[in-house]
C-alpha atoms as a PDB file:
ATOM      1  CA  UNK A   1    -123.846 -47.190 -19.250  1.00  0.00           C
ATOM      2  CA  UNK A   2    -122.132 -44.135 -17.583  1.00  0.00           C
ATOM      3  CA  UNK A   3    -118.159 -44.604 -17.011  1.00  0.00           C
ATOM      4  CA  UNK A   4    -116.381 -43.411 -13.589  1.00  0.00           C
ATOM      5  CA  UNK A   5    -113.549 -41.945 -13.804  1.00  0.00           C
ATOM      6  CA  UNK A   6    -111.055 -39.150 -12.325  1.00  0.00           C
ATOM      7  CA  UNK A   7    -112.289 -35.265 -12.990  1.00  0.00           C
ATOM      8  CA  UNK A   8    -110.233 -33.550 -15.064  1.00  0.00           C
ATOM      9  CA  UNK A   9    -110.127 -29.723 -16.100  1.00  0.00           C
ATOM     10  CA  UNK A  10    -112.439 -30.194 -18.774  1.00  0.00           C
ATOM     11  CA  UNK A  11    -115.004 -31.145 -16.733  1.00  0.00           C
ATOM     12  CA  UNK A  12    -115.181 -28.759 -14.289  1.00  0.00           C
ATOM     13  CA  UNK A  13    -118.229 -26.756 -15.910  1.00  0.00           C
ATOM     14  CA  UNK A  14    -120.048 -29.746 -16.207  1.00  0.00           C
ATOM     15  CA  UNK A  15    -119.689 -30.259 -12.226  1.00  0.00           C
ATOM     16  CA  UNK A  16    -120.366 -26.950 -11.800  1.00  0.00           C
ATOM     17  CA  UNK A  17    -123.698 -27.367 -13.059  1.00  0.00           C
ATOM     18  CA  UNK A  18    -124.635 -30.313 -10.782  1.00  0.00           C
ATOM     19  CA  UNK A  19    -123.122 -28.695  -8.203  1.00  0.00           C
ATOM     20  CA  UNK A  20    -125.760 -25.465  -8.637  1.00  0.00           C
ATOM     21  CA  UNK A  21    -128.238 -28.490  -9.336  1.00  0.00           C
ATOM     22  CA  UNK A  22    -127.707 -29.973  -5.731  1.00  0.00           C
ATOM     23  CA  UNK A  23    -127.691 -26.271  -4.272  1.00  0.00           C
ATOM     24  CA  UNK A  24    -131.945 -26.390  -5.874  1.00  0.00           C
ATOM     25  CA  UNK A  25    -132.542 -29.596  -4.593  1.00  0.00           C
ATOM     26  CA  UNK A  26    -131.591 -28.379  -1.359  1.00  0.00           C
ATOM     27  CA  UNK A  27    -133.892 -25.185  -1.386  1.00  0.00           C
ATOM     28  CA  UNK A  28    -130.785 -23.049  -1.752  1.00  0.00           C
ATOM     29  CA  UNK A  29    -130.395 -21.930  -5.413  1.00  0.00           C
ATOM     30  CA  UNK A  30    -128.747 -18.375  -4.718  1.00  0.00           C
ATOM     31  CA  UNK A  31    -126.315 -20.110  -2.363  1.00  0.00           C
ATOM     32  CA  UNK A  32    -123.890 -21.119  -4.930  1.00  0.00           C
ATOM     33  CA  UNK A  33    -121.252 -18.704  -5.336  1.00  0.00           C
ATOM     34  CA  UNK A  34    -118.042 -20.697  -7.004  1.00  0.00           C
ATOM     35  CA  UNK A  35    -117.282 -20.188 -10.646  1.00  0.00           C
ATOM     36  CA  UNK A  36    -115.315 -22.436 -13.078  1.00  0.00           C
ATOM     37  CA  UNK A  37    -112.399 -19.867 -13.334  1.00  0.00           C
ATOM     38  CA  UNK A  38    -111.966 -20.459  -9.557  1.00  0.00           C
ATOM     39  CA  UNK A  39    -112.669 -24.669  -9.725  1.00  0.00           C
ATOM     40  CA  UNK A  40    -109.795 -24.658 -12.212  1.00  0.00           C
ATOM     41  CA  UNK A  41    -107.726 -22.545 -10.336  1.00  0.00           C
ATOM     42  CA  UNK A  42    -108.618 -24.248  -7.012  1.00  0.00           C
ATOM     43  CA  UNK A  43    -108.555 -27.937  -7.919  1.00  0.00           C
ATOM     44  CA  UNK A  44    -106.085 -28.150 -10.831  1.00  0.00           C
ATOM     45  CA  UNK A  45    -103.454 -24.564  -9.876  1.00  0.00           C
ATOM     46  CA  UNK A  46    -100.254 -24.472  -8.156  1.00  0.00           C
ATOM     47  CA  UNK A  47    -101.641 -25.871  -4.995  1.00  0.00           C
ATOM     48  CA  UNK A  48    -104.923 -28.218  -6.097  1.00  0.00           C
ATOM     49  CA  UNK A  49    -107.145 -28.348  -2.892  1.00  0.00           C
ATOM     50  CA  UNK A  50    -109.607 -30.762  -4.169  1.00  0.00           C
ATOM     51  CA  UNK A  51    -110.047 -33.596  -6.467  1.00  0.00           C
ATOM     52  CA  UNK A  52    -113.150 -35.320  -7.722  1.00  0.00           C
ATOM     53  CA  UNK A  53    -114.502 -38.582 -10.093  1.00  0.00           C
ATOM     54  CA  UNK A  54    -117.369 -37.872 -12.471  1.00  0.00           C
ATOM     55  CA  UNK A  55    -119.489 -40.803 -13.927  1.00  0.00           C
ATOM     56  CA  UNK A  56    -119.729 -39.696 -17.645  1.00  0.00           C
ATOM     57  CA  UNK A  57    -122.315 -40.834 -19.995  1.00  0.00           C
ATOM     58  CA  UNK A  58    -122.283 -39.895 -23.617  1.00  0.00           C
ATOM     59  CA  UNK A  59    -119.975 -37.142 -23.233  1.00  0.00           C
ATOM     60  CA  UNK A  60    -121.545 -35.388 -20.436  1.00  0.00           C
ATOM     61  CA  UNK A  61    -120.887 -35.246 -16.777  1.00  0.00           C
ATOM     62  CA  UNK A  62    -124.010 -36.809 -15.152  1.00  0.00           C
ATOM     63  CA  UNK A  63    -122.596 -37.616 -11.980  1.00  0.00           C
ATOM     64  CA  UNK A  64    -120.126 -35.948  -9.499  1.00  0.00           C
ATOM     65  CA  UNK A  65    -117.718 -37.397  -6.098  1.00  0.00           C
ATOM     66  CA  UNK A  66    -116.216 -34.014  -4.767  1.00  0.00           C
ATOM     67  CA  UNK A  67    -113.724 -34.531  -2.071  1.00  0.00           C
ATOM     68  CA  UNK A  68    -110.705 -33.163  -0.471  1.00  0.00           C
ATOM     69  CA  UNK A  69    -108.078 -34.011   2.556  1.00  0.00           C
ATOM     70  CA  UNK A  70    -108.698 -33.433   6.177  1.00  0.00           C
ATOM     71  CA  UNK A  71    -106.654 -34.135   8.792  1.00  0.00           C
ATOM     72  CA  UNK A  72    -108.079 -35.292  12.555  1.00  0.00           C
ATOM     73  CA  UNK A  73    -105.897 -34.831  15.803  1.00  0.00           C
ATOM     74  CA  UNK A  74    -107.553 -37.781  16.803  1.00  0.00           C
ATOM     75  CA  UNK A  75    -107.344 -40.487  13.905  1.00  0.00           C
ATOM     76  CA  UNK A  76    -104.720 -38.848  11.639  1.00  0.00           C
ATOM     77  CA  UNK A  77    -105.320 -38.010   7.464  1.00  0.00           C
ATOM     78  CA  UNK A  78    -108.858 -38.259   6.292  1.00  0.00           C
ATOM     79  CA  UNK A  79    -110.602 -38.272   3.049  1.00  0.00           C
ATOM     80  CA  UNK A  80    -113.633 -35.708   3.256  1.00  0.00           C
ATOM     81  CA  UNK A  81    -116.893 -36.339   0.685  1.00  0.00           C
ATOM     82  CA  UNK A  82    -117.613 -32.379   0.135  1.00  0.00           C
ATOM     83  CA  UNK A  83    -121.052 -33.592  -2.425  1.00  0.00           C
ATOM     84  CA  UNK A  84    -122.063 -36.633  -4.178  1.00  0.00           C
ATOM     85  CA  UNK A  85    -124.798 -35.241  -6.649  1.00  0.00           C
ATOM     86  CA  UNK A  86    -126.489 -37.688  -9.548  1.00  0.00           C
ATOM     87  CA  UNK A  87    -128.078 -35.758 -11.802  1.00  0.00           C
ATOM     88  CA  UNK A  88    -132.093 -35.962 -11.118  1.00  0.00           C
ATOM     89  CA  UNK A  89    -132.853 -38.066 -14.724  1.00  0.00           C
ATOM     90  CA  UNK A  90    -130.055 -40.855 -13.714  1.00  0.00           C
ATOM     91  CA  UNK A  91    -130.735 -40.908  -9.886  1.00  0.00           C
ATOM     92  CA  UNK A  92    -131.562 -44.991  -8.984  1.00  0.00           C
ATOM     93  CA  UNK A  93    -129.261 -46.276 -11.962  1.00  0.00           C
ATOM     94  CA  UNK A  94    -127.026 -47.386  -9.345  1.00  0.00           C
ATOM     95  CA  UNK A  95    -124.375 -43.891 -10.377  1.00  0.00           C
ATOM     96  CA  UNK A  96    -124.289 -42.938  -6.578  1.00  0.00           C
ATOM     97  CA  UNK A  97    -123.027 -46.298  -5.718  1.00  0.00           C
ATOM     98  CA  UNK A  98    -120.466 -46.305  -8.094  1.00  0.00           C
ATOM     99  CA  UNK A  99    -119.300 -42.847  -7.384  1.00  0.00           C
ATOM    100  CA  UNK A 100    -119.284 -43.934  -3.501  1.00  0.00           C
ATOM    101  CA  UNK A 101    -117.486 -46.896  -4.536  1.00  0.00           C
ATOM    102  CA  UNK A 102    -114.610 -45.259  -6.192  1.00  0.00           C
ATOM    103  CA  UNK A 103    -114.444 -42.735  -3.275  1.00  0.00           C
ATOM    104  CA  UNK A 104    -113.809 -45.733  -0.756  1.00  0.00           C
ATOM    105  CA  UNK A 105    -111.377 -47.406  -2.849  1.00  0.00           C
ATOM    106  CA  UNK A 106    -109.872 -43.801  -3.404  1.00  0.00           C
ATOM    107  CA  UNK A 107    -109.476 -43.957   0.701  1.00  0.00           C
ATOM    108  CA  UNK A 108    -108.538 -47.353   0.314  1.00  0.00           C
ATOM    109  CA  UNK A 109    -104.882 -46.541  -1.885  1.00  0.00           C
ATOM    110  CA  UNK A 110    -104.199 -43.475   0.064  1.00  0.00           C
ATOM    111  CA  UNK A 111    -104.656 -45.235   3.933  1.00  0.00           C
ATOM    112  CA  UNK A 112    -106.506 -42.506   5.592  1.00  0.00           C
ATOM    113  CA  UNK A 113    -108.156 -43.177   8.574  1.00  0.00           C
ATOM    114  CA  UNK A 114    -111.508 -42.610   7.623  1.00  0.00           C
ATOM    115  CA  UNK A 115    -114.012 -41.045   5.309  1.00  0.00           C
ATOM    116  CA  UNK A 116    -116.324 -38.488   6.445  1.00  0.00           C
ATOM    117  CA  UNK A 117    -118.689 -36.236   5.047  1.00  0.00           C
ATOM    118  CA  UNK A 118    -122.345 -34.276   5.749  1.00  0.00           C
ATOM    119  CA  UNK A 119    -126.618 -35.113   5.099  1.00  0.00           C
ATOM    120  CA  UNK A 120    -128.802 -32.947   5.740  1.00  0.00           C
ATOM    121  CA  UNK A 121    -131.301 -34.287   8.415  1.00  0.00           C
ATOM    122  CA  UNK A 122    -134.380 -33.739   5.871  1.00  0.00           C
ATOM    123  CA  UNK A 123    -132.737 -35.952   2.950  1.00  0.00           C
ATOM    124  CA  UNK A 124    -134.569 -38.988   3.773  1.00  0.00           C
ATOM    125  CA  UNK A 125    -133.165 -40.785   0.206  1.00  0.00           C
ATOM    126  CA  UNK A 126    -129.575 -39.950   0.742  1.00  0.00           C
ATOM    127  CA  UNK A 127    -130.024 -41.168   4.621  1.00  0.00           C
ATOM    128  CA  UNK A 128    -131.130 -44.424   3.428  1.00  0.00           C
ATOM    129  CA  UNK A 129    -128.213 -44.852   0.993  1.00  0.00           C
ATOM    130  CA  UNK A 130    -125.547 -44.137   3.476  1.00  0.00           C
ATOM    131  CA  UNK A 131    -127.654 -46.230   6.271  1.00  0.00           C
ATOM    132  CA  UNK A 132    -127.835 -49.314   3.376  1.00  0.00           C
ATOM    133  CA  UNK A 133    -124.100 -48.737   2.790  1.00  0.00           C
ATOM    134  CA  UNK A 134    -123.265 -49.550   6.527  1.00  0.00           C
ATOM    135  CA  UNK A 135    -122.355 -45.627   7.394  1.00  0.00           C
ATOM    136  CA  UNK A 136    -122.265 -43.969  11.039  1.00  0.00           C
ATOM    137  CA  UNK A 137    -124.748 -41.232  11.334  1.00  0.00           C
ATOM    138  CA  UNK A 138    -123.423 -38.994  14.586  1.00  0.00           C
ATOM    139  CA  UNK A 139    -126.430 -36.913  15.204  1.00  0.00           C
ATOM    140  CA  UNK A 140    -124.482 -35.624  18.423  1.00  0.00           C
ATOM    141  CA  UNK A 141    -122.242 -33.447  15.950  1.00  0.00           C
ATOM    142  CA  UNK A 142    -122.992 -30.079  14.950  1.00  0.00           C
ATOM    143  CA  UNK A 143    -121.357 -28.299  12.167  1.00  0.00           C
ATOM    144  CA  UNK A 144    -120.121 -24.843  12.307  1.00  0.00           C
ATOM    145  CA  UNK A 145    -119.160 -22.367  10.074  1.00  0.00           C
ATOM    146  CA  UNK A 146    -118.485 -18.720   9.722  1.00  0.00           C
ATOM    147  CA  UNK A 147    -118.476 -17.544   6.301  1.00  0.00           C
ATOM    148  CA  UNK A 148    -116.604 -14.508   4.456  1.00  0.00           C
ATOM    149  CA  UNK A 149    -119.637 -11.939   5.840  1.00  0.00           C
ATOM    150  CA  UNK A 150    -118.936 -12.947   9.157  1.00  0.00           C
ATOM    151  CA  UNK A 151    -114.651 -13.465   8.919  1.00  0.00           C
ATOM    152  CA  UNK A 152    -114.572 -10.015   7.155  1.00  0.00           C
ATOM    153  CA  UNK A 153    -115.398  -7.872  10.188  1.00  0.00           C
ATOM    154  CA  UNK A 154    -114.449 -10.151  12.710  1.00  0.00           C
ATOM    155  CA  UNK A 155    -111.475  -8.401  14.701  1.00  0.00           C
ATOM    156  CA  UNK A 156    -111.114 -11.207  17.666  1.00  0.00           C
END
């Protein structure tokens, strides 16, 4: 039976690896670009800008709730779900729940006004999970991004 509890340093190469699992099981292998020098330095440096639970079994990180604060002019402080990755050999052991779980009751302590996060519109499983959980899906939204390629030249 896996545990959930709070990421810590040490596990940061172990959710590092699910996280560059997720990035195959969404057709994007080469996409991954983070390291574990800059997860450490990011989420547990002078200024930590993320936090995360892992569900642990055996001594290894199986199971991974990435998430960070947001704030909306509209509803005020917000917890955002970056990734919520099982590892493929423990997916329907009931991990994801648990990891949701804890990320709800996370949101729960702190009072923020709501919990957001993305699924991609092909990811029929996850779709169902959130939908059986009771989620909003706003298909009206549309995410966008410019990434370092793009803000490097950009000159306004």
């Amino acid at each position: 039976m896996a545990t959930i509890r709070i990421g810590n340093l040490n596990d940061v190469e172990g959710a590092l690896e699910l996280i560059r699992e997720l990035a195959e099981y969404e057709k994007a292998p080469d996409a991954v670009e983070n390291t574990v020098e800059r997860m450490r330095k990011d989420g547990f440096g002078d200024k930590p800008v993320f936090e995360f639970f892992v569900a642990e079994e055996s001594g290894e990180v199986v199971g991974l709730a990435l998430y960070y604060y947001g704030y909306s002019t509209w509803k005020g402080r917000f917890l955002y779900l970056e990734d919520l990755i099982v590892t493929a050999s423990y997916r329907g052991k009931g991990l994801g729940k648990q990891l949701f779980d804890a990320i709800i009751f996370k949101a729960k302590e702190e009072g923020v006004a709501l919990v957001g996060w993305q699924v991609l519109d092909w990811n029929e499983p996850a779709i169902a999970f959130y939908k059986k959980l009771g989620a909003s899906l706003h298909p009206e939204w549309i995410n966008c991004r410019l990434y370092k390629n793009q803000i490097d030249p950009y000159e306004g």
